[in-house]
Each structure stands twice: as C-alpha cells, then as structure tokens.
C-alpha atoms as a PDB file:
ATOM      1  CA  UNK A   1      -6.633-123.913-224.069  1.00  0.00           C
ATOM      2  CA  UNK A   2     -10.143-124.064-222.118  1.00  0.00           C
ATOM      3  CA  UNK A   3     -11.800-126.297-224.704  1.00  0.00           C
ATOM      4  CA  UNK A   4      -8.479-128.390-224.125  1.00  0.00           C
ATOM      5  CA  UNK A   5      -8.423-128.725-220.244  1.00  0.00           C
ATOM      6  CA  UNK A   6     -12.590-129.435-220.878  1.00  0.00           C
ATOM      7  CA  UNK A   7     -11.683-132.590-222.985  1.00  0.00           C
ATOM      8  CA  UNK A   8      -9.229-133.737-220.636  1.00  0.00           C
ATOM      9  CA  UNK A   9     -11.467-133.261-217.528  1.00  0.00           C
ATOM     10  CA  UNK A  10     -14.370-135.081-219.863  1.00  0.00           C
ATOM     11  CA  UNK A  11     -11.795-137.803-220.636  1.00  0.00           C
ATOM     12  CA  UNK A  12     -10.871-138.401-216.546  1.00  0.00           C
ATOM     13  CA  UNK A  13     -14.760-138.007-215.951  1.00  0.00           C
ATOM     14  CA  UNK A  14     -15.483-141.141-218.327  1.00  0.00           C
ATOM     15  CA  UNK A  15     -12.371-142.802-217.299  1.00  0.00           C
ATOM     16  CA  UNK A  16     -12.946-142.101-213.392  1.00  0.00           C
ATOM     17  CA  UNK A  17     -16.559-143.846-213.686  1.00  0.00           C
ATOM     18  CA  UNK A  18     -15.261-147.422-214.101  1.00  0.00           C
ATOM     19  CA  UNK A  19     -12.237-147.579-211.661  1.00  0.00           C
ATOM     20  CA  UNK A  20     -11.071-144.296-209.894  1.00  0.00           C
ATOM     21  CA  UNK A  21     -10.378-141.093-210.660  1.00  0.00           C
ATOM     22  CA  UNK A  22      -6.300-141.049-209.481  1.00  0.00           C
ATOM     23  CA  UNK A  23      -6.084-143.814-211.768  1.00  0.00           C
ATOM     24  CA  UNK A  24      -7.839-142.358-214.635  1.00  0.00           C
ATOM     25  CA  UNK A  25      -5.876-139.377-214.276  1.00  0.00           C
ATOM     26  CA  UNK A  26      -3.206-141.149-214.040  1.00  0.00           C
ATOM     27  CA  UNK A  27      -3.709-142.930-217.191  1.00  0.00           C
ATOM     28  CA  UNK A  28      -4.320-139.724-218.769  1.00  0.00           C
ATOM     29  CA  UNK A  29      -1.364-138.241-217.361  1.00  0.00           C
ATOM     30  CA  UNK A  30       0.613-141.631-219.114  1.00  0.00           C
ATOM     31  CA  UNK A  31      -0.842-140.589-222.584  1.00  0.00           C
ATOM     32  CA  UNK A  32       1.073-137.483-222.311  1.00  0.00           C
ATOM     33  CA  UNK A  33       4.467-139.127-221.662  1.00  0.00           C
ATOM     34  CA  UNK A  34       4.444-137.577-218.054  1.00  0.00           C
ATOM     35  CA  UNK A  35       5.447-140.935-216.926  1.00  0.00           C
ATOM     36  CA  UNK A  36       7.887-142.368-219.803  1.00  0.00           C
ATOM     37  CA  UNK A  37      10.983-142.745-217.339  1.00  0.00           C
ATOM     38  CA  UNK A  38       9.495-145.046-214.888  1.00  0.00           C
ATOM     39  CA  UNK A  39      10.092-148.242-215.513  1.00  0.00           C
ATOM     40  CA  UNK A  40       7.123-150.543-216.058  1.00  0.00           C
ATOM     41  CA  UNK A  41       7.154-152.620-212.609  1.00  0.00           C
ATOM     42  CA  UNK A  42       6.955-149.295-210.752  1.00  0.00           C
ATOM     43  CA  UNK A  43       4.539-147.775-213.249  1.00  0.00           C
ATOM     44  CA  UNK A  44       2.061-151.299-212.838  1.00  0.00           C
ATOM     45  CA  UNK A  45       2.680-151.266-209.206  1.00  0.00           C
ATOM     46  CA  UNK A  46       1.258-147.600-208.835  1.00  0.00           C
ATOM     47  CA  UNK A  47      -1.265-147.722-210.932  1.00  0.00           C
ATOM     48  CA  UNK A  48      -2.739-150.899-209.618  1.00  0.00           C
ATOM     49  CA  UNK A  49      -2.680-149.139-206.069  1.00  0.00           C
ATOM     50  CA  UNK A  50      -4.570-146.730-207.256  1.00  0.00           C
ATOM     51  CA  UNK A  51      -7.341-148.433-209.547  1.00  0.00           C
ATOM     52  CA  UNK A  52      -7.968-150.491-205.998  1.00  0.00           C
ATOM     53  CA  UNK A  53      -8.051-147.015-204.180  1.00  0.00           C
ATOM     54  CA  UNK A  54      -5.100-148.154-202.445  1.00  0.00           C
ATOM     55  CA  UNK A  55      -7.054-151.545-200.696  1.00  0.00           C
ATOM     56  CA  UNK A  56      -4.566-153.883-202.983  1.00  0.00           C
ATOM     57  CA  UNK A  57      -0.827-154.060-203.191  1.00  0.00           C
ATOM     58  CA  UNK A  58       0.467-155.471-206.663  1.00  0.00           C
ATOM     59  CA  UNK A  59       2.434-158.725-205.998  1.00  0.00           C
ATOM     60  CA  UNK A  60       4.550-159.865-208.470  1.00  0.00           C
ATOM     61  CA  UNK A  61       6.643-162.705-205.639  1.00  0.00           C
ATOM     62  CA  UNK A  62       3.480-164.568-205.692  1.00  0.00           C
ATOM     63  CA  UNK A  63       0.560-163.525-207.462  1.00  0.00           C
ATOM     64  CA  UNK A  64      -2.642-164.780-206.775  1.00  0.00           C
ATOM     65  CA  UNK A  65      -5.147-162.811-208.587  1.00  0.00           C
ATOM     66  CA  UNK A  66      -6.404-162.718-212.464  1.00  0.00           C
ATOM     67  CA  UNK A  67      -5.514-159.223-212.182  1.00  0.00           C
ATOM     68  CA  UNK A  68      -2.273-159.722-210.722  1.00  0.00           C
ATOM     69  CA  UNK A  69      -1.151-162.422-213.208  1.00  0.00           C
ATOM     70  CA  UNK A  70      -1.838-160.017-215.893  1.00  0.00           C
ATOM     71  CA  UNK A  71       0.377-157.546-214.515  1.00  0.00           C
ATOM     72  CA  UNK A  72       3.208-160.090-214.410  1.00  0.00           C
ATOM     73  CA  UNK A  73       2.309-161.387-217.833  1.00  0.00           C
ATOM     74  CA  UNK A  74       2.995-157.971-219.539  1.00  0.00           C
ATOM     75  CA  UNK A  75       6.399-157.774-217.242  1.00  0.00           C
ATOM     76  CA  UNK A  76       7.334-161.321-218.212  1.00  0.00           C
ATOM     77  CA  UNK A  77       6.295-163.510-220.870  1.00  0.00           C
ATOM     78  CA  UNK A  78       7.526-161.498-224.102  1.00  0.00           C
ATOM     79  CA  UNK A  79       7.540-163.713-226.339  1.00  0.00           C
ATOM     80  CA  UNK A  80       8.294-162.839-230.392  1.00  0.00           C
ATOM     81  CA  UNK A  81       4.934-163.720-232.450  1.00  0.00           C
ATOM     82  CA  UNK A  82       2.845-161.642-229.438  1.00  0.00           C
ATOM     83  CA  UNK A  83       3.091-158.476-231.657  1.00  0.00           C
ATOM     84  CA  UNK A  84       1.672-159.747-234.586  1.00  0.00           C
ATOM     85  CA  UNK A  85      -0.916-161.412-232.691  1.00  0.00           C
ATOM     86  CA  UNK A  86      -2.362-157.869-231.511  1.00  0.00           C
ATOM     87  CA  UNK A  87      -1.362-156.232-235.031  1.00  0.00           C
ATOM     88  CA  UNK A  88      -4.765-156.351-236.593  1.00  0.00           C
ATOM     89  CA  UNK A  89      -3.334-156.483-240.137  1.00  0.00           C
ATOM     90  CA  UNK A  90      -0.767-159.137-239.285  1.00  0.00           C
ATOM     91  CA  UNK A  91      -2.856-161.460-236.966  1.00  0.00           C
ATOM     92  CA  UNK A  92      -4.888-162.665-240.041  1.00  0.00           C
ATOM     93  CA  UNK A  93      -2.450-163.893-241.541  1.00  0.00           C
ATOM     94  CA  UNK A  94      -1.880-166.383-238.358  1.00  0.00           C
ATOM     95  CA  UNK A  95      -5.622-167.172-238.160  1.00  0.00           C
ATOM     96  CA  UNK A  96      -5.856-168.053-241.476  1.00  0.00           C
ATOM     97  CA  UNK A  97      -2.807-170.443-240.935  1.00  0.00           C
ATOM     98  CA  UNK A  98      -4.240-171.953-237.400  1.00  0.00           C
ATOM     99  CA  UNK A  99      -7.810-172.495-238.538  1.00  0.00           C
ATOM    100  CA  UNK A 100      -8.684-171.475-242.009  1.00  0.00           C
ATOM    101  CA  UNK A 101      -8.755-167.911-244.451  1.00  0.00           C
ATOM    102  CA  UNK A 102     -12.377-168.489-244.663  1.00  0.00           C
ATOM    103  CA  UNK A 103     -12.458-167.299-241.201  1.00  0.00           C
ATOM    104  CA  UNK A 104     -10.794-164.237-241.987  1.00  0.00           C
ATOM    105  CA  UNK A 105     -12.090-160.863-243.022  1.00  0.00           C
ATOM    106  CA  UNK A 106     -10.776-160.009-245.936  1.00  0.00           C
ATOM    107  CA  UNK A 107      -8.378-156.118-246.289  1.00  0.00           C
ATOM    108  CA  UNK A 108      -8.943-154.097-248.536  1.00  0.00           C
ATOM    109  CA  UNK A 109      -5.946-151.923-247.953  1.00  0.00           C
ATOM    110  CA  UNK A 110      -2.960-150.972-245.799  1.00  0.00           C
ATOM    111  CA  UNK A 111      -1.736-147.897-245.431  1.00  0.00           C
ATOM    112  CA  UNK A 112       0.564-146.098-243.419  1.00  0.00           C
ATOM    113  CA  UNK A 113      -1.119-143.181-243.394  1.00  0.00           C
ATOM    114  CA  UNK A 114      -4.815-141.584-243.900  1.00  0.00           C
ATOM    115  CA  UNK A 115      -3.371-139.889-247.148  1.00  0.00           C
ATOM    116  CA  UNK A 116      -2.365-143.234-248.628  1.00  0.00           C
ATOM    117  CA  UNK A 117      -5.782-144.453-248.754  1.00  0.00           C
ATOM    118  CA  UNK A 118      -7.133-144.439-252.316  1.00  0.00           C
ATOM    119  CA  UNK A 119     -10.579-144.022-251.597  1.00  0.00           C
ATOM    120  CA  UNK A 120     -11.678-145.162-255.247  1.00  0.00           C
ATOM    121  CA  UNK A 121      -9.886-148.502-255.079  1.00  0.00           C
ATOM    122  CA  UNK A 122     -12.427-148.831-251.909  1.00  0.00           C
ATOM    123  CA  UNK A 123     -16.397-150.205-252.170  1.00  0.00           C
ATOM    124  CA  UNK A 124     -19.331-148.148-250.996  1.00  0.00           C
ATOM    125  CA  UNK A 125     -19.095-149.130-247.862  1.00  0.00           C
ATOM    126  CA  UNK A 126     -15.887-149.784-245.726  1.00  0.00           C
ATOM    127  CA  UNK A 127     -14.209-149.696-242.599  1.00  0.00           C
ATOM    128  CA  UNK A 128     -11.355-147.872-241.662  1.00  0.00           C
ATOM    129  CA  UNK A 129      -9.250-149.397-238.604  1.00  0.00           C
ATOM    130  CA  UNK A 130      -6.071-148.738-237.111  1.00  0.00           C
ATOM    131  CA  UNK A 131      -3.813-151.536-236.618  1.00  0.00           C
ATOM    132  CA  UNK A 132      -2.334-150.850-233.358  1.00  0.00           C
ATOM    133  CA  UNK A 133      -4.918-149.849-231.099  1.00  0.00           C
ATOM    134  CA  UNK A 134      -8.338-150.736-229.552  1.00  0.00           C
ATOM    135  CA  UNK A 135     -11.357-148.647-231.142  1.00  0.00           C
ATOM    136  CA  UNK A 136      -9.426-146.677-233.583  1.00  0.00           C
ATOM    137  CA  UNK A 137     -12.417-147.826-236.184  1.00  0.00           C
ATOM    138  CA  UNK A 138     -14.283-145.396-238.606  1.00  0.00           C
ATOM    139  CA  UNK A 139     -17.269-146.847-240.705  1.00  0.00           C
ATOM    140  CA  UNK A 140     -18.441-145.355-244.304  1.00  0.00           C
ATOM    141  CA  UNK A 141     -21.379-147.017-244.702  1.00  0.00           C
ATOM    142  CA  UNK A 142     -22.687-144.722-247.469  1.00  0.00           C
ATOM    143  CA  UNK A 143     -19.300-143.134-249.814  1.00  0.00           C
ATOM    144  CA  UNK A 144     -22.003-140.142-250.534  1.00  0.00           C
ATOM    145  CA  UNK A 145     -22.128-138.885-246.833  1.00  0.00           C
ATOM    146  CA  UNK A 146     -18.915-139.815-246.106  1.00  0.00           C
ATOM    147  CA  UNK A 147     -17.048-137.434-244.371  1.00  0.00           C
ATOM    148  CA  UNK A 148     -13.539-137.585-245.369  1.00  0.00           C
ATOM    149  CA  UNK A 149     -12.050-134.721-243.064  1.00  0.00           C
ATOM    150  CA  UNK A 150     -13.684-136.160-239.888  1.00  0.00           C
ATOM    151  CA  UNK A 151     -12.348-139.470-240.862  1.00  0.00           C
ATOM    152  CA  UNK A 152      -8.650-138.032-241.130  1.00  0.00           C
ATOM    153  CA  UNK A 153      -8.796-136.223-237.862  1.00  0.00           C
ATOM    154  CA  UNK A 154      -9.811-139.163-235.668  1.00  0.00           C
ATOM    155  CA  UNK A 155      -7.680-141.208-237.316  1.00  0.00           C
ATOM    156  CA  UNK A 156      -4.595-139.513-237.344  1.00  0.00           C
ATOM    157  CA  UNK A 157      -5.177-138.944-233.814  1.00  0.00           C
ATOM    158  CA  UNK A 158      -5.144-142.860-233.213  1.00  0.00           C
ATOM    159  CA  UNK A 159      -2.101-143.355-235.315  1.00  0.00           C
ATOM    160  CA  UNK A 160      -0.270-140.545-233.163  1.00  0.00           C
ATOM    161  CA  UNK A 161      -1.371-142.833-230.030  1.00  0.00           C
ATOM    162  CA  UNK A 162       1.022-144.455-227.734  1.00  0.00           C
ATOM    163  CA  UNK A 163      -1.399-147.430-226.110  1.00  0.00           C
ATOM    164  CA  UNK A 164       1.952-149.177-224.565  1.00  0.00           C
ATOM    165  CA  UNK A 165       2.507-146.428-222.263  1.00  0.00           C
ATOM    166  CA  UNK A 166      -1.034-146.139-220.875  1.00  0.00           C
ATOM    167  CA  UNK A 167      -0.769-149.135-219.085  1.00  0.00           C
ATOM    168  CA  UNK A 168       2.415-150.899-220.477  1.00  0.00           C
ATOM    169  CA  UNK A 169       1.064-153.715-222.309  1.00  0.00           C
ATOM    170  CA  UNK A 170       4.364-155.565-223.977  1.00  0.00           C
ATOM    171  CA  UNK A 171       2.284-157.020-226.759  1.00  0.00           C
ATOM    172  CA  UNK A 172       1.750-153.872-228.235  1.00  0.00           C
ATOM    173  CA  UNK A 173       5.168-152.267-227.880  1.00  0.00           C
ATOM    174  CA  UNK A 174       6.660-152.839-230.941  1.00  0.00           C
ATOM    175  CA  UNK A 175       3.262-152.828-233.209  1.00  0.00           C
ATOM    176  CA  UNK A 176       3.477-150.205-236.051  1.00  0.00           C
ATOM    177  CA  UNK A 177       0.878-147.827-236.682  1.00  0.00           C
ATOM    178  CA  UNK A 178      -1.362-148.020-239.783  1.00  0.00           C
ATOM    179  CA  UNK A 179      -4.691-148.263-241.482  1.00  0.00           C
ATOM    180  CA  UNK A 180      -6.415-150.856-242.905  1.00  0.00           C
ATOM    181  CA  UNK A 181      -9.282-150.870-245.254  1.00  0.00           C
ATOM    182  CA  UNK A 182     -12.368-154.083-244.427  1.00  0.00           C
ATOM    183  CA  UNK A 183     -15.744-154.373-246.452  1.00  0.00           C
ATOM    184  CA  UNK A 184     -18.520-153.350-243.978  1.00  0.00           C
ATOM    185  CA  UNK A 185     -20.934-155.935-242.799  1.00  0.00           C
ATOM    186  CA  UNK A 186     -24.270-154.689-242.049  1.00  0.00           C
ATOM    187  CA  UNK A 187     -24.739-157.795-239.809  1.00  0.00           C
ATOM    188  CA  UNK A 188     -22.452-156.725-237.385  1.00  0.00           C
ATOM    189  CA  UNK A 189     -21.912-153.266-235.265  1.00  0.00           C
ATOM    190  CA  UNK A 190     -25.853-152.812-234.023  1.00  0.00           C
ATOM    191  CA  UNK A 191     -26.964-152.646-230.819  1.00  0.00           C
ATOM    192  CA  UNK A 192     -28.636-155.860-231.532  1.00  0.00           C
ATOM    193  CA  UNK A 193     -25.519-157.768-233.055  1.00  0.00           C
ATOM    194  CA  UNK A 194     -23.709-159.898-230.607  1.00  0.00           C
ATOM    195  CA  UNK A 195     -20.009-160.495-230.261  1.00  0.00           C
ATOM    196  CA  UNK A 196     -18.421-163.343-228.272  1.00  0.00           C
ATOM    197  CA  UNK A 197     -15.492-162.924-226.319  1.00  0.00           C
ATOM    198  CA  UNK A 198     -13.614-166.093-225.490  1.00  0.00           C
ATOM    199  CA  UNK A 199     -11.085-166.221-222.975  1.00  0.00           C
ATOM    200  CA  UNK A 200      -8.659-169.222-222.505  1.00  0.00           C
ATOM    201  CA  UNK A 201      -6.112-169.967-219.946  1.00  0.00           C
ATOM    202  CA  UNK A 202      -3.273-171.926-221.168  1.00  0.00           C
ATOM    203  CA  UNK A 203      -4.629-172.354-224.680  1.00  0.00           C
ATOM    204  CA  UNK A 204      -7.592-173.507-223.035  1.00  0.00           C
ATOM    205  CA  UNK A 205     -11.515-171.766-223.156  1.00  0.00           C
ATOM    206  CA  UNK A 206     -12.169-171.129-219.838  1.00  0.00           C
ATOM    207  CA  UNK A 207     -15.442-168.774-219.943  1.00  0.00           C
ATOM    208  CA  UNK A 208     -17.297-166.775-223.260  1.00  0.00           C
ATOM    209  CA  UNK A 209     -18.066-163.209-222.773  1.00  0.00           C
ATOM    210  CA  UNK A 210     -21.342-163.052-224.625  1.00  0.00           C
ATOM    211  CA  UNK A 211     -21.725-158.811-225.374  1.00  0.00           C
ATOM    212  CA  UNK A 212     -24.375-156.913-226.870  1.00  0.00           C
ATOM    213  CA  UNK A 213     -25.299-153.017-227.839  1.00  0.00           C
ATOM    214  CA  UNK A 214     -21.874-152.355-229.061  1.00  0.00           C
ATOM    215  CA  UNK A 215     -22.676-150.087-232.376  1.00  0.00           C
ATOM    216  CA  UNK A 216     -19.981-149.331-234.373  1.00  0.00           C
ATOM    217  CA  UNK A 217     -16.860-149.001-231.652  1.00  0.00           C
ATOM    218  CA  UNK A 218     -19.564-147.055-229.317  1.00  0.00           C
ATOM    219  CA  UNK A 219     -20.147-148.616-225.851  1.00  0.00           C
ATOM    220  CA  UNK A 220     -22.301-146.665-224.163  1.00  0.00           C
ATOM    221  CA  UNK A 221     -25.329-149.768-224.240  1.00  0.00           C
ATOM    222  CA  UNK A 222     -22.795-152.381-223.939  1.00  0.00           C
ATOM    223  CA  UNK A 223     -23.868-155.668-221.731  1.00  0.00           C
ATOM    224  CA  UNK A 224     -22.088-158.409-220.635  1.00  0.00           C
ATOM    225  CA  UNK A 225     -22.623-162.143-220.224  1.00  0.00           C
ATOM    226  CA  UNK A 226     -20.532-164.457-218.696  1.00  0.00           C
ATOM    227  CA  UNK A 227     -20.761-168.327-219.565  1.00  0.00           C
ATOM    228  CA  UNK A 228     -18.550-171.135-218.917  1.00  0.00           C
ATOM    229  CA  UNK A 229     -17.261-173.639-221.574  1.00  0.00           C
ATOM    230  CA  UNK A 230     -20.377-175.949-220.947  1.00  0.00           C
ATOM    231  CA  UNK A 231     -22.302-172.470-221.516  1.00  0.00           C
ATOM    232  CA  UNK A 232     -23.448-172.460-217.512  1.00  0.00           C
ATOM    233  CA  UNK A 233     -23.849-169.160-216.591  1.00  0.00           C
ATOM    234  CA  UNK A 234     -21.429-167.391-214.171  1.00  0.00           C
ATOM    235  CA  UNK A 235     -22.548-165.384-211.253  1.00  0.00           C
ATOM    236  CA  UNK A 236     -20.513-162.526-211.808  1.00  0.00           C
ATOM    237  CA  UNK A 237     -19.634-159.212-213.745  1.00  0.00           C
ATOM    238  CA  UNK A 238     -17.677-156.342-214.336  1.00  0.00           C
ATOM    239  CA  UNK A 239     -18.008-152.846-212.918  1.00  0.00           C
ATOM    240  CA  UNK A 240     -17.677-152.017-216.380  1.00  0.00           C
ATOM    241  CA  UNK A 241     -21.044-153.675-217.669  1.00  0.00           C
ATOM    242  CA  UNK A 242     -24.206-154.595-216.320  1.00  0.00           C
ATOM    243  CA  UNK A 243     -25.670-158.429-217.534  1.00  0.00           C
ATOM    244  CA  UNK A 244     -28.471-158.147-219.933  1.00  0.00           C
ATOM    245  CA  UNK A 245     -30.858-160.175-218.104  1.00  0.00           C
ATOM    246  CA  UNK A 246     -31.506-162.231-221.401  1.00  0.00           C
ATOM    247  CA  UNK A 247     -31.569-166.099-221.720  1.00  0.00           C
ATOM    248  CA  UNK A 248     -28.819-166.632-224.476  1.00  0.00           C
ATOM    249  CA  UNK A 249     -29.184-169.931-225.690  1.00  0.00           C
ATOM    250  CA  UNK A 250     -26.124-172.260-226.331  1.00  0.00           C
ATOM    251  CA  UNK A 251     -24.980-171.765-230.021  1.00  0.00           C
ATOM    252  CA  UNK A 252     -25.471-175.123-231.783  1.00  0.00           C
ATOM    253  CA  UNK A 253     -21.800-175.436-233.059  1.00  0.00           C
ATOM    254  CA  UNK A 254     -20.072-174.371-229.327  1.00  0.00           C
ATOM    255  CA  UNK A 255     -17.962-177.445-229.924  1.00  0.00           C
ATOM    256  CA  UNK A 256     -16.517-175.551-232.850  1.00  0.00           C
ATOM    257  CA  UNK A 257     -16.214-172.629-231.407  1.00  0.00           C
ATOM    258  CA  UNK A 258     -14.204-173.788-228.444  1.00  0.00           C
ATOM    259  CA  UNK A 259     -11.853-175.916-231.277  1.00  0.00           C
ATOM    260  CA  UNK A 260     -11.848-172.731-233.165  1.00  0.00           C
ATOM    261  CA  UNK A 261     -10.469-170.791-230.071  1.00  0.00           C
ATOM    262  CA  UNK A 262      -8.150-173.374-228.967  1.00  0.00           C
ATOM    263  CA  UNK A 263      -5.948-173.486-232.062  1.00  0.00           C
ATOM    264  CA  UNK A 264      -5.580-169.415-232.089  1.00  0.00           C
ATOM    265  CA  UNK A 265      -5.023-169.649-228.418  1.00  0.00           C
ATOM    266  CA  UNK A 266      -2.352-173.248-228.592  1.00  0.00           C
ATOM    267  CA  UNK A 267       0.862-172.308-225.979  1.00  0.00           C
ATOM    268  CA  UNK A 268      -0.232-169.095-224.738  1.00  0.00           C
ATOM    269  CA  UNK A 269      -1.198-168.257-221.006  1.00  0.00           C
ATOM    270  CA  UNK A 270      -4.054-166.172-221.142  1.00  0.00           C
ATOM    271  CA  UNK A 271      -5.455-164.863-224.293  1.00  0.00           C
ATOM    272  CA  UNK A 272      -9.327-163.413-225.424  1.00  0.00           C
ATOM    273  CA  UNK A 273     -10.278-164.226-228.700  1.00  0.00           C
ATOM    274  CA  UNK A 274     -13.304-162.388-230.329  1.00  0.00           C
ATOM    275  CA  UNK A 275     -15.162-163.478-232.868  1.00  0.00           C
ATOM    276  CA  UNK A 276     -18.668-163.001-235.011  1.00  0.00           C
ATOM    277  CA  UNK A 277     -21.237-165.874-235.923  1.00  0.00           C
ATOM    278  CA  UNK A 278     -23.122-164.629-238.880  1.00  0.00           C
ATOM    279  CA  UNK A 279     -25.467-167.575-239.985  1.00  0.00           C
ATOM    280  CA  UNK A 280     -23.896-169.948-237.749  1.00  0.00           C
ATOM    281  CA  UNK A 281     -20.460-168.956-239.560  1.00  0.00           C
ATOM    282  CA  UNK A 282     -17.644-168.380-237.209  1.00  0.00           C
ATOM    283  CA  UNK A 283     -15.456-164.397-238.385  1.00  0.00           C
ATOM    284  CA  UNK A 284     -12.643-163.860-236.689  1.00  0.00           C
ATOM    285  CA  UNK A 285     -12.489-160.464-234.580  1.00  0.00           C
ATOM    286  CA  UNK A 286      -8.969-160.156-232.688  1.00  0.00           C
ATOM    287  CA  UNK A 287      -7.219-161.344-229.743  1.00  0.00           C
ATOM    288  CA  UNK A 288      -6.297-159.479-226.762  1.00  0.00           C
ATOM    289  CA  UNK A 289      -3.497-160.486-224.086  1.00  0.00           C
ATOM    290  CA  UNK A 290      -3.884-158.022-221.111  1.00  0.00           C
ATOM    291  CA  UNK A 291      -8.303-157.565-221.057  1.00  0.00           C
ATOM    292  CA  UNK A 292      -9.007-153.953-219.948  1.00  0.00           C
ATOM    293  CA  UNK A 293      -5.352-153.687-219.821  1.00  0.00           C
ATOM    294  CA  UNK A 294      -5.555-156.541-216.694  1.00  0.00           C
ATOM    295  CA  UNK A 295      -6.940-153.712-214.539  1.00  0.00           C
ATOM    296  CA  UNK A 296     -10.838-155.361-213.903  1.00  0.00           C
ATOM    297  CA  UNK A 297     -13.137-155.080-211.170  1.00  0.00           C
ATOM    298  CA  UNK A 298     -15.181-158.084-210.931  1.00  0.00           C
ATOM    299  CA  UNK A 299     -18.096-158.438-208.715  1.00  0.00           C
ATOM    300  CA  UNK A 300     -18.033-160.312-206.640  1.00  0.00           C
ATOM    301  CA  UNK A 301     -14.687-159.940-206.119  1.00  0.00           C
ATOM    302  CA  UNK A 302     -13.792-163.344-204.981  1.00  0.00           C
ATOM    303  CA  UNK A 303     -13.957-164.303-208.879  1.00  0.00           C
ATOM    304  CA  UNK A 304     -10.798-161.852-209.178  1.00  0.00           C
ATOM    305  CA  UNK A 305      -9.172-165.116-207.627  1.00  0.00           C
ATOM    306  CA  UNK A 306     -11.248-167.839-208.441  1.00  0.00           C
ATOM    307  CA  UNK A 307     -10.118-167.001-212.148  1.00  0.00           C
ATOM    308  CA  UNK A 308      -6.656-166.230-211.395  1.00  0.00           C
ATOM    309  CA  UNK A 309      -6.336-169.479-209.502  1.00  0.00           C
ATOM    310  CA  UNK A 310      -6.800-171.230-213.063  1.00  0.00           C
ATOM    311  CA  UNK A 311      -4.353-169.146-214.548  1.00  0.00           C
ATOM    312  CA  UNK A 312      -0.895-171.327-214.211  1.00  0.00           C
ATOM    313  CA  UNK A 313       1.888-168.986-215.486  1.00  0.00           C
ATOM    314  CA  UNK A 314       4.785-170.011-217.750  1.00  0.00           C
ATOM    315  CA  UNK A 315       9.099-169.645-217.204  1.00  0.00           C
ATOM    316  CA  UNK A 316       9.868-165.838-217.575  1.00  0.00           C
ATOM    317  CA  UNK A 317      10.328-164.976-221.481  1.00  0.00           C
ATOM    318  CA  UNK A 318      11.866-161.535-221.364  1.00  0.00           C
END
C-alpha cells in the first residue's frame, strides 16, 4: 500500500510540473474511473479550469482558442475512420493508401495479448508497441538481454489502460487494445535522432514541430522547435519543452514533406502527423488529433489564439 500511494504521489509530482497539480491529480484520479459518470462536456470543462488554475473558463458557444477548439473537437467532430487513424496497427494501412507502403514501417506481428507474441517468429531486434496508447513502446535491441518479464509487466499495464477517460479524447474511444511487433531502427530513438511533428489545420501544414533527445519513448531531454511551413522560425514554446537553441536547417525535400502531410491530413480539422527522415527518406510515425490531449500552455500565450484563430471548425459530426 505505501509503495502504492508513493507511485501515485510520483505520478502527480511529474504530472503537476507541466500544468498544475489539481489537474494532474485530477487526471490521475480519471485513470482510476473516479470520474466515469460525468459526462465529457462537464469533465473538459473542469479540467480545463483547473490546468489554467482557474484564470480560463472553457467555451464551447464560441471558442476562440487552439486549446479551446480542441476541446470542442473531441465533443464534436466524431467522425468514423478517426479510430483507425489513431490505431497504430490500422493507420498504416491508410498511409500506405494516401501516399505510398514504402512509407510505412513494416509489422511484424499483432497480438492481442503479450502471451501471443511468438518471440522466435521475431528478429534480434524489435519493438514492442501498443496500439492504443501514446508511449506504450518496449525496445529489444539485443534478444540475449532481453528481458521478457519486464516486457510483460509494462505492457500489460498499457493494454489494461483506459487513455479515453483521462482526458476524453473521442478518437481513441473505440480503439482496441493490442501489440504489435516493428523491426528496430538504430537510426531512430537517440537523443540525437530528430522527429518532426507536423501539424495542419484543415488538411493544411500550418507549423513543424522539429524535436530532439527523445530516446526510446523517454522524454526527459526532449526539445522543441517550432517552424512555419516556409521553415521561419516561431517565437514561441511550450511549458512542456524548452527550444534547443540550434540552427536547424530547412530539409531539402520540405516540399515533399508538406505534400506528404497534406494527403494523410485531406478533410480533417486539426491533425499532427509525425514522421522520420532517414537519408532524406520520409517513415511514417502516427497522427494525433487532440496534441497533449488539447490541454497546452504556450508561451507566450497570445499564440494560444493566434493558432486557434487559423483553426476554422467543421458542422458537428456526433
């Protein structure tokens, strides 16, 4: 029971640290079902009072803000193909239709469970991700030090997870739980690799989130770059992560890159798409509806809606 209530506390500690902590226990409390009955306007409304520390009322009449629109978005535009956009297994299959397989890493395996996996059917190295979550990822990058019990634990714990209820994000509502199995690319998962983040407002790139020091699903040396789709840099951030300070250059094939985004993105309001270049080669990461859930702190704040300004929201789909 002690080492239980520690976790927690560590959990509302790490949470607390990038918004505040009545919303990260909050959150916390969510993950434990203690607030399953309340519907999901009165849920978003009270938890976006309380990651502004009560300065911000949620409107939903009029929204203004990105972080507003979000919030609406998840209560209002549900359309059918948004699960298997999230679904990490099924999403490929919709890349690989909008702009190519060859784009695509390729699975090794689906599973519905850790004790499905047949670990000899799998290379030397692999990675092990659940399809219904964000960082639910275990790497094997050598089969000899492997540690198979570990890998069950963690993962079973992510398969067990509910991330709709934390902060009620429709596109993953309906998303089933399971495993799949992706070769391991030693390019990618250092602190040195770099993964671009491309977000696009009505199927359009608006900025690219250029992010380093992410090493295998840890965050802890994360930066973030913000560019816009003429690769100018933008004078802001996120409480969540400082800018690097370092001149990224414009990648040589950006006109790609924004064509590439564009045709995943095609009729959708606000969508990020992630993806890897690995010698100039564009891999397809996965797209996310509802960034940081749609609760972000940008500084300066004005850019909260400056962005959500460009943001023109569609007819209700619900």
């Amino acid at each position: 029971m002690i080492k239980k209530l520690i976790e927690v506390a560590q959990s509302v500690y790490q949470m607390g640290k990038y918004s505040s902590l009545p919303y990260a226990t909050a959150q916390l409390f969510s993950m434990h079902g203690f607030f399953d009955k309340m519907s999901d306007k009165t849920y978003l409304s009270m938890l976006y009072r309380l990651f502004f520390k009560f300065r911000r009322k949620l409107n939903l009449e009029n929204p203004q803000t990105l972080t507003e629109k979000l919030q609406w978005l998840k209560l209002y535009d549900h359309r059918d193909f948004y699960p298997n956009m999230v679904d990490k297994c099924e999403v490929k299959k919709i890349v690989a239709d909008r702009v190519g397989a060859e784009h695509v890493i390729p699975t090794l395996g689906v599973y519905n469970s850790f004790d499905e996996i047949d670990f000899d059917a799998l290379p030397e190295q692999f990675v092990l991700k659940c399809t219904h979550d964000s960082g639910g990822l275990y790497f094997c990058k050598d089969r000899s030090t492997f540690d198979k019990e570990e890998a069950r634990a963690f993962l079973n714990r992510r398969l067990e997870s509910t991330p709709f209820m934390q902060s009620r994000e429709f596109a993953y509502r309906d998303v089933k739980p399971r495993i799949i199995a992706e070769p391991f690319m030693p390019e990618l998962g250092n602190l040195d690799s770099v993964e671009y983040k491309v977000t696009c407002f009505n199927g359009k790139v608006n900025f690219i989130t250029v992010c380093t020091g992410i090493a295998h699903g840890r965050f802890e040396d994360r930066k973030n770059d913000f560019f816009d789709r003429d690769w100018n840099f933008l004078p802001f951030r996120t409480v969540y992560y400082e800018n690097s300070g370092i001149d990224y250059k414009k990648p040589e094939n950006l006109d790609e890159i924004i064509t590439f985004c564009e045709k995943i993105a095609d009729g959708i309001p606000y969508v990020r798409v992630d993806f890897y270049l690995l010698d100039g080669k564009i891999y397809f990461g996965e797209t996310t509806f509802y960034t940081w859930g749609g609760f972000i702190h940008f500084t300066p704040e004005e850019w909260d809606y400056k962005l959500g300004s460009m943001v023109e929201l569609p007819e209700k789909h619900i």
